[in-house]
PDB file of N, CA and C in Angstrom:
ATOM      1  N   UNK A   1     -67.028  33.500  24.892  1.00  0.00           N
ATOM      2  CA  UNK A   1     -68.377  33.903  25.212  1.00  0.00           C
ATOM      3  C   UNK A   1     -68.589  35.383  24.901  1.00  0.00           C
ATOM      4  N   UNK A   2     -67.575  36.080  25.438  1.00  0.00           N
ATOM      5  CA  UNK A   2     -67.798  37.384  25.269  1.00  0.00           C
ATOM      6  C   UNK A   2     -65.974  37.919  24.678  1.00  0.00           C
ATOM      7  N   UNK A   3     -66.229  39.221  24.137  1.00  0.00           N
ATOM      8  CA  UNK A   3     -65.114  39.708  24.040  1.00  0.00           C
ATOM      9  C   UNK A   3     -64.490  40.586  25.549  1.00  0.00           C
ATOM     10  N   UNK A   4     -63.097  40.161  25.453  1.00  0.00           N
ATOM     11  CA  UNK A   4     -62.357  40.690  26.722  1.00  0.00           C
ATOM     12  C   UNK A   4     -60.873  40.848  26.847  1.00  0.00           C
ATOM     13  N   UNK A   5     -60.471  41.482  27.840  1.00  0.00           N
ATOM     14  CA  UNK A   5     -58.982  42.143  27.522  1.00  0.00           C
ATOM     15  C   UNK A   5     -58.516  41.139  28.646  1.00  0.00           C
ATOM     16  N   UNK A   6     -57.180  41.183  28.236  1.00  0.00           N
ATOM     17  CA  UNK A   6     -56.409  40.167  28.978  1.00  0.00           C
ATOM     18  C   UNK A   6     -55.078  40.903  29.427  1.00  0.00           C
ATOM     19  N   UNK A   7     -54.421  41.366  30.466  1.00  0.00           N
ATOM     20  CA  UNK A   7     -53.327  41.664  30.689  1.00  0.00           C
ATOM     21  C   UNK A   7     -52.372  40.634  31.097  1.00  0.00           C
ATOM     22  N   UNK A   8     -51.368  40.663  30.668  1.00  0.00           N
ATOM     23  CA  UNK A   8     -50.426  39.898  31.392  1.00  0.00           C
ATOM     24  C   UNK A   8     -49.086  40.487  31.195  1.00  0.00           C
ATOM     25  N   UNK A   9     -48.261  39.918  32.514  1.00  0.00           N
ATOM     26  CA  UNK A   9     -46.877  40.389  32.950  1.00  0.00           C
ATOM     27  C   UNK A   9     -45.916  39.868  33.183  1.00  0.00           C
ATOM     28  N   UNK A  10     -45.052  39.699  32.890  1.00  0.00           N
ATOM     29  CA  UNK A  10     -43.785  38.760  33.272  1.00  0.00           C
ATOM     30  C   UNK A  10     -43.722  38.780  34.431  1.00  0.00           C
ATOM     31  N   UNK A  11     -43.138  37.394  34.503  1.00  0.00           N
ATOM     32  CA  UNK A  11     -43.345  37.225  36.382  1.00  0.00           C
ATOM     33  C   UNK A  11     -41.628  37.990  37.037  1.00  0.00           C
ATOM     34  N   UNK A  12     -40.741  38.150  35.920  1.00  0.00           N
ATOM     35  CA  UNK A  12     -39.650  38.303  36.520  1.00  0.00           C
ATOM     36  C   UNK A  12     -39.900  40.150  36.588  1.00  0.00           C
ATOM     37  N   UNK A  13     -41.084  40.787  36.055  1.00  0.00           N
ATOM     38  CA  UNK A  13     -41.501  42.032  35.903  1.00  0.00           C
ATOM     39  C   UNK A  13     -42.216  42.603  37.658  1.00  0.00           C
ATOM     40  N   UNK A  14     -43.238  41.450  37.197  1.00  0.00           N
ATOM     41  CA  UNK A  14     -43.700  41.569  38.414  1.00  0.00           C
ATOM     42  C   UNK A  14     -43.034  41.146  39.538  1.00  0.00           C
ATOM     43  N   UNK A  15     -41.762  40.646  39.984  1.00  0.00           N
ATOM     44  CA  UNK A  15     -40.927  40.521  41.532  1.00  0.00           C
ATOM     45  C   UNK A  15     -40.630  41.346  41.648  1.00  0.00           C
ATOM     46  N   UNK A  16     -40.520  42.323  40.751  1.00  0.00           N
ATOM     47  CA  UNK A  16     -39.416  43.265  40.524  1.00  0.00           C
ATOM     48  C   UNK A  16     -40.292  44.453  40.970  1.00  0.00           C
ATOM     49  N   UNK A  17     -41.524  44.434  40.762  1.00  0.00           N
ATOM     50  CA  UNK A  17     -42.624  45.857  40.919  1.00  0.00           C
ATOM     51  C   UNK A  17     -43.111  45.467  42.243  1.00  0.00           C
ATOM     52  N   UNK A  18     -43.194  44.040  42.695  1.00  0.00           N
ATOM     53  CA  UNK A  18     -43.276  43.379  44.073  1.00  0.00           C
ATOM     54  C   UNK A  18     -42.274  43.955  44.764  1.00  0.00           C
ATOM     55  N   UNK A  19     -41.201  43.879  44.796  1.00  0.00           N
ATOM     56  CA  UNK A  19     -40.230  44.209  45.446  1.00  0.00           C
ATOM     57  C   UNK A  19     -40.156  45.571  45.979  1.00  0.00           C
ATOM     58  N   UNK A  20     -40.387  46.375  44.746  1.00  0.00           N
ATOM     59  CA  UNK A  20     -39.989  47.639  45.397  1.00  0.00           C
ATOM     60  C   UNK A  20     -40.961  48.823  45.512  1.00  0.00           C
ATOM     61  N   UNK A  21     -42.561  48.276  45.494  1.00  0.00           N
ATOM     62  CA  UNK A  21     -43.542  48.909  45.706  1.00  0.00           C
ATOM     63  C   UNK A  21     -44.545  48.016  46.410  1.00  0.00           C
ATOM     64  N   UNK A  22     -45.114  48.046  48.095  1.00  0.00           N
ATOM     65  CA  UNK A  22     -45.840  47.730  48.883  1.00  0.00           C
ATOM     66  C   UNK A  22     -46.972  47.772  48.887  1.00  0.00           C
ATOM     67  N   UNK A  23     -47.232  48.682  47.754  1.00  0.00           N
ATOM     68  CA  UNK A  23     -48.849  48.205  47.372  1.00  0.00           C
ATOM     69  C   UNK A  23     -49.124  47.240  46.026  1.00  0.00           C
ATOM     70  N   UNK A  24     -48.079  46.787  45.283  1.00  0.00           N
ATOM     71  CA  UNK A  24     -48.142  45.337  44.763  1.00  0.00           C
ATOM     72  C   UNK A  24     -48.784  44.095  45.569  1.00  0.00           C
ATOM     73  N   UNK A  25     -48.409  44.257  46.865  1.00  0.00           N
ATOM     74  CA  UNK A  25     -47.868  42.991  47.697  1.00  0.00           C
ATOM     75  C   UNK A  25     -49.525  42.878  47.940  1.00  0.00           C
ATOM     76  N   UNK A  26     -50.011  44.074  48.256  1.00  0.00           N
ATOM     77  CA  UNK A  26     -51.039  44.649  48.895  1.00  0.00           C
ATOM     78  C   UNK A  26     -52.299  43.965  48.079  1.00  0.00           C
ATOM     79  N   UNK A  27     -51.878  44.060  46.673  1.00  0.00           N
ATOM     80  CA  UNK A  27     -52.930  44.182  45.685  1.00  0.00           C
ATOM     81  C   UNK A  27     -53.411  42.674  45.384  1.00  0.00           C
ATOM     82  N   UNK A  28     -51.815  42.082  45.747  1.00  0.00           N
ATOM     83  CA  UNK A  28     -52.188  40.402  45.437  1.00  0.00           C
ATOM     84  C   UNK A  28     -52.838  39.583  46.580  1.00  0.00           C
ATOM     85  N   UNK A  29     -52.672  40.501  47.969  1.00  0.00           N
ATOM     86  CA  UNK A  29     -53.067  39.748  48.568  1.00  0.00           C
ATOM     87  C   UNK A  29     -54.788  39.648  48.343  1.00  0.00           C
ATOM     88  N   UNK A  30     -55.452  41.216  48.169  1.00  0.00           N
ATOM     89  CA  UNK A  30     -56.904  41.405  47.703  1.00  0.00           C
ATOM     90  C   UNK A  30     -57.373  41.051  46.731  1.00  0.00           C
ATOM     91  N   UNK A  31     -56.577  39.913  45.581  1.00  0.00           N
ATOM     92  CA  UNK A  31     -56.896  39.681  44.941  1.00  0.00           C
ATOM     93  C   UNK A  31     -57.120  37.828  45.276  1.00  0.00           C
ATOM     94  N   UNK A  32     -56.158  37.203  45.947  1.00  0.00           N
ATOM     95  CA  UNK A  32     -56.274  36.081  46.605  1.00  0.00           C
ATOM     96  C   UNK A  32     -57.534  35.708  47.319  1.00  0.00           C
ATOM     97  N   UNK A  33     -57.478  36.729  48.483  1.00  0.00           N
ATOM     98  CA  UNK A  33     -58.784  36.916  49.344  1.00  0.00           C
ATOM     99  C   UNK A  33     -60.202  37.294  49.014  1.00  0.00           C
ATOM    100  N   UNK A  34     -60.075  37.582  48.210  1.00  0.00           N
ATOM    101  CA  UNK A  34     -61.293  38.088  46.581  1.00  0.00           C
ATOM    102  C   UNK A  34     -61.650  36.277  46.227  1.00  0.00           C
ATOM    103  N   UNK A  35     -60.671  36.019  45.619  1.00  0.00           N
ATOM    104  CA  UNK A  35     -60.462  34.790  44.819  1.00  0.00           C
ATOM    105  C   UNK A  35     -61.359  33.593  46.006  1.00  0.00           C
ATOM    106  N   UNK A  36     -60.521  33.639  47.485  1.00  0.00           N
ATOM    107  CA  UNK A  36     -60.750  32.186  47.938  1.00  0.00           C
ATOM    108  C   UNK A  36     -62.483  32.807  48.730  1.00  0.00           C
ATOM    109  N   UNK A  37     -62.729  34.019  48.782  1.00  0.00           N
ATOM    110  CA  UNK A  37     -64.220  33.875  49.510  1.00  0.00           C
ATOM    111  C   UNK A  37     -65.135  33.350  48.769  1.00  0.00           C
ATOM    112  N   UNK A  38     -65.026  33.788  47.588  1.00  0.00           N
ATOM    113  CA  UNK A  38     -66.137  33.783  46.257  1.00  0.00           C
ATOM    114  C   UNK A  38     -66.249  32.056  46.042  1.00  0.00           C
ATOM    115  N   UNK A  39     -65.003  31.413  45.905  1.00  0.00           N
ATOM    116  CA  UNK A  39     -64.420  29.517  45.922  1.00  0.00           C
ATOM    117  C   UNK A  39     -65.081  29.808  47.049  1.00  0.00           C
ATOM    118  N   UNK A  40     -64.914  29.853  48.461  1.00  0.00           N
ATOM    119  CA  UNK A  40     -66.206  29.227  49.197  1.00  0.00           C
ATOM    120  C   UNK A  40     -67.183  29.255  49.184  1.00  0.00           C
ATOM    121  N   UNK A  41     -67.562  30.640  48.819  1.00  0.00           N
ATOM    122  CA  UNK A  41     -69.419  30.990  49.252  1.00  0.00           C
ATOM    123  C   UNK A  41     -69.965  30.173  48.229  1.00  0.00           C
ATOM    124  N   UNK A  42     -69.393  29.449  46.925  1.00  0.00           N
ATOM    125  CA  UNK A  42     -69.474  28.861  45.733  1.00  0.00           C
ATOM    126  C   UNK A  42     -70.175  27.344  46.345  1.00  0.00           C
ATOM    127  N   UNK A  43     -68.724  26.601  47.173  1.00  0.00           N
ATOM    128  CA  UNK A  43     -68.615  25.330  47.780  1.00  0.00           C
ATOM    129  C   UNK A  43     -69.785  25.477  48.751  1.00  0.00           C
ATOM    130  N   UNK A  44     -70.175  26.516  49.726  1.00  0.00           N
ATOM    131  CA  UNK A  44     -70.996  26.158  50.787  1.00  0.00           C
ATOM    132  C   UNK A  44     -72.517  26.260  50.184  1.00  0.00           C
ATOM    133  N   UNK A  45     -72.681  26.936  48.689  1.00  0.00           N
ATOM    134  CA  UNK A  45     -73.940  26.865  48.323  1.00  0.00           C
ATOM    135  C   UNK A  45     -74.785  25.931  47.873  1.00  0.00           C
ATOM    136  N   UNK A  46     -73.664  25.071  46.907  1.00  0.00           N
ATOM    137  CA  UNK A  46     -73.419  23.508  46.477  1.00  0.00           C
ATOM    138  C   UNK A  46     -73.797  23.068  47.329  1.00  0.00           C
ATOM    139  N   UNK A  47     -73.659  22.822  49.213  1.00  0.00           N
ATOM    140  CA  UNK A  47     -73.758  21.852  49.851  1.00  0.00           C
ATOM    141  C   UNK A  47     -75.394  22.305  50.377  1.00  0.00           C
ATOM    142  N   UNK A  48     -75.364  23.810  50.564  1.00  0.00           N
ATOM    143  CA  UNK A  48     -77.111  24.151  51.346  1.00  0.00           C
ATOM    144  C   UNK A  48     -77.955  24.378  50.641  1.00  0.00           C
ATOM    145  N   UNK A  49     -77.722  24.990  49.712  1.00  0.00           N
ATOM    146  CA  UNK A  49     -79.156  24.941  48.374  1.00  0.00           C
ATOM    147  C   UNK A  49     -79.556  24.112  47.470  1.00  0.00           C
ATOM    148  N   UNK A  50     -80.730  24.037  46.809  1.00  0.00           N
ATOM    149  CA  UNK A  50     -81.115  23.460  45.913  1.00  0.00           C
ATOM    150  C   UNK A  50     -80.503  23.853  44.656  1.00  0.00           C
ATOM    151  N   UNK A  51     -81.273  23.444  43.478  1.00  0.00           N
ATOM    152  CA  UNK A  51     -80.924  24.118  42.172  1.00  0.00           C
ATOM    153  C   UNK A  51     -81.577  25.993  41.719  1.00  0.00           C
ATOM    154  N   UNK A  52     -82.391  25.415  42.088  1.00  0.00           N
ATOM    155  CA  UNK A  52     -83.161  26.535  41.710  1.00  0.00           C
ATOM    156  C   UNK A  52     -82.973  28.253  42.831  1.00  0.00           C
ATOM    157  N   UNK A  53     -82.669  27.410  44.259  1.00  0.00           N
ATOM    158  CA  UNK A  53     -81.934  28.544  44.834  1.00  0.00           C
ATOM    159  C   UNK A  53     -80.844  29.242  43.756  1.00  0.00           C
ATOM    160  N   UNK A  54     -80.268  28.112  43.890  1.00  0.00           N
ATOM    161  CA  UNK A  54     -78.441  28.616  43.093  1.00  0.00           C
ATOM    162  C   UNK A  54     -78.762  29.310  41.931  1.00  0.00           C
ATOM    163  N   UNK A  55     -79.706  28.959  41.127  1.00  0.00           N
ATOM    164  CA  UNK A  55     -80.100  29.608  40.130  1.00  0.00           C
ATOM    165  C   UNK A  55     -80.771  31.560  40.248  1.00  0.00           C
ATOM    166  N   UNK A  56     -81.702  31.481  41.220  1.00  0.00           N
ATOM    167  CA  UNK A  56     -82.517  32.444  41.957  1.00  0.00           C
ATOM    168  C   UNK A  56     -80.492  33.554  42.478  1.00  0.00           C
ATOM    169  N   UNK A  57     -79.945  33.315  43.128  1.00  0.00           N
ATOM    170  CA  UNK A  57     -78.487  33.588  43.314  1.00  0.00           C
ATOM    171  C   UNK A  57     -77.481  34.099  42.036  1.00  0.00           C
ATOM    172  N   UNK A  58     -77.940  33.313  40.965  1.00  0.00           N
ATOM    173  CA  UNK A  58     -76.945  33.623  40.067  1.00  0.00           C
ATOM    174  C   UNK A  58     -77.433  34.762  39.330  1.00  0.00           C
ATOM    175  N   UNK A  59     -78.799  34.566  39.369  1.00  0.00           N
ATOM    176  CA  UNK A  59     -79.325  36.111  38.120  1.00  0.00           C
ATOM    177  C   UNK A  59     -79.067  37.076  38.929  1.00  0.00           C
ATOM    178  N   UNK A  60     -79.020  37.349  40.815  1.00  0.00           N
ATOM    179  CA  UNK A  60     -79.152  38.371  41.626  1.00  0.00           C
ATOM    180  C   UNK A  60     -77.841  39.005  41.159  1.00  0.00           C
ATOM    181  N   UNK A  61     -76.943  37.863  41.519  1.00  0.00           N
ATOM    182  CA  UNK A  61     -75.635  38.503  41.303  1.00  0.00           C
ATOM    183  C   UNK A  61     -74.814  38.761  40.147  1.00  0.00           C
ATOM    184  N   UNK A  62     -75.274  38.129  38.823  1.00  0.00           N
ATOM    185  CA  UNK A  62     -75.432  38.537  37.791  1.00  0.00           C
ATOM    186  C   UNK A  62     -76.370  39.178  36.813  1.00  0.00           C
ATOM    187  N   UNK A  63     -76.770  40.159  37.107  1.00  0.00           N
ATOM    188  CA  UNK A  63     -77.875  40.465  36.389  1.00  0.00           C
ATOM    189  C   UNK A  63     -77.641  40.676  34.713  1.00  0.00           C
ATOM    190  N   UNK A  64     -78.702  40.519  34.009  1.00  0.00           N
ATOM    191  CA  UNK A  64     -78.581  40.360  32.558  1.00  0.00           C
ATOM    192  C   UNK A  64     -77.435  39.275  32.331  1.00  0.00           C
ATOM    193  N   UNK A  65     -76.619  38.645  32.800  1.00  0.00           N
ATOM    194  CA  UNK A  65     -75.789  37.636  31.823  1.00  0.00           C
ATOM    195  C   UNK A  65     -76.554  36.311  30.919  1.00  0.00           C
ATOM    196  N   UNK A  66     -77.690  36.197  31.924  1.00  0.00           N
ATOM    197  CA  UNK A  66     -78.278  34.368  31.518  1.00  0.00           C
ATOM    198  C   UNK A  66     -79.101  34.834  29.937  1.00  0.00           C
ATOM    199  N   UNK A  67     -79.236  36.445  29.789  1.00  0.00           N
ATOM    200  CA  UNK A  67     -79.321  36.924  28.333  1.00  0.00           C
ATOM    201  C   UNK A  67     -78.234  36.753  27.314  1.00  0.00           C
ATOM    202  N   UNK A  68     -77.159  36.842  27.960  1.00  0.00           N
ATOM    203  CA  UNK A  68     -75.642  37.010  27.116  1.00  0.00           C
ATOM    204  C   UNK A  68     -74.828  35.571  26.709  1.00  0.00           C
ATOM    205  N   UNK A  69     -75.491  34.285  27.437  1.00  0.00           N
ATOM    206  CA  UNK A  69     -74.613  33.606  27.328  1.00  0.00           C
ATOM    207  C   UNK A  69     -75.473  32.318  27.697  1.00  0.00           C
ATOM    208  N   UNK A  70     -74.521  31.283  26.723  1.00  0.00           N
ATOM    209  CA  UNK A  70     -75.614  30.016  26.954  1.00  0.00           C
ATOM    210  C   UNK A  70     -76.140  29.307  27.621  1.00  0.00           C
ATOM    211  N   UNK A  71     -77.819  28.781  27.881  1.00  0.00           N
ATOM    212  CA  UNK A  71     -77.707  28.316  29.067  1.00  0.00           C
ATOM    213  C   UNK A  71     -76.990  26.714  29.725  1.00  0.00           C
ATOM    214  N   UNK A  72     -76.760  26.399  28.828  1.00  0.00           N
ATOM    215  CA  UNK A  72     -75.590  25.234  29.009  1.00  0.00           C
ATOM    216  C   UNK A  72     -74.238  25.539  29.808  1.00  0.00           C
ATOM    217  N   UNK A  73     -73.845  26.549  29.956  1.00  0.00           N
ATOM    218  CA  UNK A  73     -72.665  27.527  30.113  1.00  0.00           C
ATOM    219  C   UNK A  73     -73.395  27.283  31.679  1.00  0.00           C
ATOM    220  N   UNK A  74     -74.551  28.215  31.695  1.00  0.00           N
ATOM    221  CA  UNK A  74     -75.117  28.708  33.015  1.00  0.00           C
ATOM    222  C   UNK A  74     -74.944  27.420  34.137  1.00  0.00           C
ATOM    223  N   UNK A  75     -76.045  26.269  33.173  1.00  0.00           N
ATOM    224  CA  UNK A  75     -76.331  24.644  34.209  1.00  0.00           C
ATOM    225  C   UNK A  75     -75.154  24.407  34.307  1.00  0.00           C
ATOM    226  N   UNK A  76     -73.641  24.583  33.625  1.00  0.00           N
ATOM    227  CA  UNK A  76     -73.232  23.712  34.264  1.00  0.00           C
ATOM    228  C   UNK A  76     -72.292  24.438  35.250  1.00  0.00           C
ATOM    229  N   UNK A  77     -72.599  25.674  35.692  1.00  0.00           N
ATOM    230  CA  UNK A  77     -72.133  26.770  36.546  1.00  0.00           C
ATOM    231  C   UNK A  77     -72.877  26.049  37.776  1.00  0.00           C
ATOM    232  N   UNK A  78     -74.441  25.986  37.599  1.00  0.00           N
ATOM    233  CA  UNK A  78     -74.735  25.560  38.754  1.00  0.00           C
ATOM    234  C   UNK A  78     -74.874  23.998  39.153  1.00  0.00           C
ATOM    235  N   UNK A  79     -73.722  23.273  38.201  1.00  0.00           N
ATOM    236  CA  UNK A  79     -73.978  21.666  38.903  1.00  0.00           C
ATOM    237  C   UNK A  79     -75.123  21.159  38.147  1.00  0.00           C
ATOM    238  N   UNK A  80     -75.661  21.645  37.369  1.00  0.00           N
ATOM    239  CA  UNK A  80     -77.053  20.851  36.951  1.00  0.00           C
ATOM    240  C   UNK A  80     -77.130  20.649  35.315  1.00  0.00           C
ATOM    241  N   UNK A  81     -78.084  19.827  35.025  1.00  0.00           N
ATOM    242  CA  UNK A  81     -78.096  19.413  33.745  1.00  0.00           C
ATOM    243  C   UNK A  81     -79.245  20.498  32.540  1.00  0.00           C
ATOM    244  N   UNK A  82     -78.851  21.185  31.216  1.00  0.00           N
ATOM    245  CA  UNK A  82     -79.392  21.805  30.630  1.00  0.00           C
ATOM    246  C   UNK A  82     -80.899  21.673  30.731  1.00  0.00           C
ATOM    247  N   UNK A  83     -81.644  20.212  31.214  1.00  0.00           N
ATOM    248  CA  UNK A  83     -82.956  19.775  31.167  1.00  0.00           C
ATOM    249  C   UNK A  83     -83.138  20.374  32.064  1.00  0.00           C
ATOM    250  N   UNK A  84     -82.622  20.470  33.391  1.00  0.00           N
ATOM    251  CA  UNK A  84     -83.002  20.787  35.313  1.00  0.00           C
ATOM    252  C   UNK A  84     -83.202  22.775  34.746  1.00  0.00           C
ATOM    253  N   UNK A  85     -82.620  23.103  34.385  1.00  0.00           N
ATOM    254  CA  UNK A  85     -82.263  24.123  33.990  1.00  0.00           C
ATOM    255  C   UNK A  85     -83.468  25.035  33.730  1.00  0.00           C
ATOM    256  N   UNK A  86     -83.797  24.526  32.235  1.00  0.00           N
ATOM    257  CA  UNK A  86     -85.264  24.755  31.427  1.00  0.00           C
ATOM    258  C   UNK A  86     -86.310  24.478  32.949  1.00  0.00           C
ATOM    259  N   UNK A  87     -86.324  23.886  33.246  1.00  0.00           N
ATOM    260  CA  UNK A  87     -87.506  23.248  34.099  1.00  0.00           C
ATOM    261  C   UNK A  87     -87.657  24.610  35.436  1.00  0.00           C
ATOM    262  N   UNK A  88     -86.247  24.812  35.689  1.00  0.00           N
ATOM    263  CA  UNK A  88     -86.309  25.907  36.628  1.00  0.00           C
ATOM    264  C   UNK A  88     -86.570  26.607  36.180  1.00  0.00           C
ATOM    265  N   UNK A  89     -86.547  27.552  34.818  1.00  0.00           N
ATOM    266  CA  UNK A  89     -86.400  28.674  34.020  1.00  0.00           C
ATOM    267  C   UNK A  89     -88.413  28.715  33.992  1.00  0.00           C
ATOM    268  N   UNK A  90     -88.593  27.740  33.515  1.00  0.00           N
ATOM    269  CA  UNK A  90     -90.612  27.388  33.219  1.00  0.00           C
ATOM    270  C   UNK A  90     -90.821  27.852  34.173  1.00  0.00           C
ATOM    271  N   UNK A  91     -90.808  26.977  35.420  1.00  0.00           N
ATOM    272  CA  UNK A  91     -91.150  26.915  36.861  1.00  0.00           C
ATOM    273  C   UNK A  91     -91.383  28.873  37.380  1.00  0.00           C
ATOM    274  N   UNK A  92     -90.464  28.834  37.148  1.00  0.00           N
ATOM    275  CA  UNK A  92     -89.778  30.911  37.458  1.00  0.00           C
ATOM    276  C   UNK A  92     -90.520  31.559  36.350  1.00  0.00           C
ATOM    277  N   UNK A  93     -91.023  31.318  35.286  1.00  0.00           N
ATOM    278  CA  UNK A  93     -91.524  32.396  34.788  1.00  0.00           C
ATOM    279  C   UNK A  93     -90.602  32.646  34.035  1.00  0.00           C
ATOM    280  N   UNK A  94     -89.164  32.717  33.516  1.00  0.00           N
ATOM    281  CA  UNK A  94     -88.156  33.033  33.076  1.00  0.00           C
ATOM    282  C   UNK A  94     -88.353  33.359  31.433  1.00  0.00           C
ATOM    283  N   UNK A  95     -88.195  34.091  30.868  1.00  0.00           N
ATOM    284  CA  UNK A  95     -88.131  34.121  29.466  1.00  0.00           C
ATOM    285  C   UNK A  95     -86.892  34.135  29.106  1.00  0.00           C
ATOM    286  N   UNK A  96     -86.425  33.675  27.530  1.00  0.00           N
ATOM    287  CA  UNK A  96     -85.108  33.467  27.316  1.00  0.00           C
ATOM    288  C   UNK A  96     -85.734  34.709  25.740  1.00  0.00           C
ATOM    289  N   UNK A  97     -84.726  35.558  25.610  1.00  0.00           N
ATOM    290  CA  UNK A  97     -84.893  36.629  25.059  1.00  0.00           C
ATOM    291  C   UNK A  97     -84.035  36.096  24.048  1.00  0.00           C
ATOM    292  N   UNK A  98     -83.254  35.909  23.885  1.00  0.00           N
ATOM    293  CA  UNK A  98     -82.078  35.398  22.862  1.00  0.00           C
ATOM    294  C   UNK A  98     -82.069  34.411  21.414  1.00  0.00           C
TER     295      UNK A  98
END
């Protein structure tokens, strides 16, 4: 979708930087706890909002991406079909610049 950097580390690198520096340990845990709030607030939105909420949600917290990237990509971010999509996008006023 986009261009992006990728780091990666050997895992026998990383026990080893685990081991003997406490803010490793530190870093994975904020990265876990990062990881599983975002997986819920994800799951509990699925169950209380509509589409078009979730949609209204995704530009807040992404701003400019639904410019950058397809909206097929987007619907099926939010559970919904490319048609539901357009219909929300009309509905909203939405222009697709792209």
């Amino acid at each position: 979708m986009e261009d992006a950097e990728i780091l990666v580390i050997d895992y026998e690198a990383w026990q080893n930087l685990h081991a003997q520096h406490r803010c490793w340990s530190d870093f994975l845990v904020a990265v876990l706890e990062k990881g599983f709030i975002t997986k819920e607030r994800r799951e509990r939105e699925f169950l209380l909002f509509d589409a078009e909420k979730r949609y209204t949600l995704f530009l807040e917290r992404y701003p400019g991406l639904d410019q950058r990237i397809k909206q097929h990509l987007i619907a099926s971010y939010l559970g919904i079909t490319s048609v539901a999509l357009s219909r929300i996008r009309k509905k909203m006023g939405v222009v697709n610049l792209g």
